[in-house]
Structures are given as C-alpha cells and as structure tokens.
Protein backbone atom coordinates (compact mmCIF):
# COMPACT_ATOMS: atom_id res chain seq x y z
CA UNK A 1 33.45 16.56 41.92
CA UNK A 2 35.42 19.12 40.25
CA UNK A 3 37.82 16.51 38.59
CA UNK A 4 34.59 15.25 36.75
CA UNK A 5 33.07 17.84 35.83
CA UNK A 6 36.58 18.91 33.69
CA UNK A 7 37.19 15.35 32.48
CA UNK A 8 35.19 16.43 28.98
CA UNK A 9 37.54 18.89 28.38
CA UNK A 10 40.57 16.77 28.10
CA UNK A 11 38.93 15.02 25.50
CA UNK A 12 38.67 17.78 22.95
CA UNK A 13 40.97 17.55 20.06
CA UNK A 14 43.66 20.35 19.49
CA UNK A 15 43.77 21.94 16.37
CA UNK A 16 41.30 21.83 13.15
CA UNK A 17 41.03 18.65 11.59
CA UNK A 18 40.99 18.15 7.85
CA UNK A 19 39.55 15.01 7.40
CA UNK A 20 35.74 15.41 6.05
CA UNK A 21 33.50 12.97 5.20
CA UNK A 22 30.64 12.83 2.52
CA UNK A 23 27.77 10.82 2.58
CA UNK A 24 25.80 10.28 -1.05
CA UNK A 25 22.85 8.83 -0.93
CA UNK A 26 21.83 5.38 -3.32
CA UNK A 27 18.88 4.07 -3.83
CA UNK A 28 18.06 0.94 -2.52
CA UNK A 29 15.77 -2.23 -1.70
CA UNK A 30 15.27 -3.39 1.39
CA UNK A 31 13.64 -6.68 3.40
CA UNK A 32 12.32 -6.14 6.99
CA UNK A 33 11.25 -8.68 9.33
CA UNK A 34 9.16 -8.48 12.75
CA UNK A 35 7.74 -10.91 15.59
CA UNK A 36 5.43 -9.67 18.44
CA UNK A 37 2.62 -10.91 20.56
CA UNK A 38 -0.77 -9.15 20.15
CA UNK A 39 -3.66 -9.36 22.57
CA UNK A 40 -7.16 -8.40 21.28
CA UNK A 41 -9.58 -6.40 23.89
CA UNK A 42 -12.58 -8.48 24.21
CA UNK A 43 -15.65 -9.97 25.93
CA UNK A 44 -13.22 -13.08 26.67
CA UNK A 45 -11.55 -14.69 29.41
CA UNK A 46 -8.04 -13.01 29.77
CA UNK A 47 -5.54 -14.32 27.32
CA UNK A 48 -7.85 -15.90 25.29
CA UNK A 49 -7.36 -13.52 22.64
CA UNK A 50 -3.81 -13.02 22.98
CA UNK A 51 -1.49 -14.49 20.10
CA UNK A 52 1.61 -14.32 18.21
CA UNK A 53 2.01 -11.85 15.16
CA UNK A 54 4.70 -12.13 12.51
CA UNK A 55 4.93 -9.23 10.15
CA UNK A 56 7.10 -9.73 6.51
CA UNK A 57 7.79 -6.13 4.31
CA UNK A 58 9.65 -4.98 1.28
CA UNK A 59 10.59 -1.51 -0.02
CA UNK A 60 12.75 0.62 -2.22
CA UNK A 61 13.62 4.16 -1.30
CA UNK A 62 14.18 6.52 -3.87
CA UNK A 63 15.51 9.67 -2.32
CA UNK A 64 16.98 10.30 0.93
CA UNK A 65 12.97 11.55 1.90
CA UNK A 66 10.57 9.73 -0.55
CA UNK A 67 10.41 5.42 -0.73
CA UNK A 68 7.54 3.21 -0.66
CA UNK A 69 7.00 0.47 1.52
CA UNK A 70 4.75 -3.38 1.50
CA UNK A 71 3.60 -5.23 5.07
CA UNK A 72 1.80 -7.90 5.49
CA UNK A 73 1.16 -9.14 9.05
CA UNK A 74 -0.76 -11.87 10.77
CA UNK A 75 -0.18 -14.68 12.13
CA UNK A 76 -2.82 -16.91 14.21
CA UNK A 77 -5.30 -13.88 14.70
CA UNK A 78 -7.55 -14.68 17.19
CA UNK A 79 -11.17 -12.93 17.61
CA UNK A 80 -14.07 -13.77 19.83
C-alpha cells in the first residue's frame, strides 16, 4: 500500500524546465457532423415514433470566446 501511494512521486521531474509553449489563437471554419436516434413521446404504440436523426453544421469562430454556428437536423421525423 505504501509503495503506491509514493509511486507519483518518482515521477516528478528534477529541476525547472525551460521549455514553454505558446498557443495563438486563428480563426477558423469548421464542418461538424452528427447521427442519433430520436424517439418522440406520444399517444402511439412504443417505437412507433422512434427514428433516426442526422444533424449537418458549419461555423467560423472569430475569437478564442465569440464564433457563430449553422445546424440543420432531421432526418425521417416521425409524429403521430
């Protein structure tokens, strides 16, 4: 138990290191693709509203906080 509980410390590095890395941000596009099922709550027999759902978006971020986004989703949609 003991021998675990110092096995973290042998994995600290001795000395300071120098090496530093910086991240700048770009602005950038980007395509995103999803599949799921979807199942409706209804007055229907179970799984009769239950169907697949494919969802295609595009967007462009312009700061590390701030982008704007586009879905659209649907697939076969089923309703009662």
């Amino acid at each position: 138990m003991l021998a675990l509980v110092l096995l973290p410390a042998f994995a600290q590095e001795n000395g300071v290191s120098n090496d530093t890395t910086i991240y700048s941000f770009k602005p950038h596009w980007y395509l995103q693709g999803q599949f799921g099922y979807q199942y409706t709550i209804g007055e229907a027999a179970a799984f009769a509203l239950s169907s697949p759902n494919a969802q295609i978006g595009f967007g462009y971020n312009f700061t590390p906080v701030w982008g704007l986004r586009f879905n659209v989703n649907g697939w076969q949609s089923k309703d009662a």
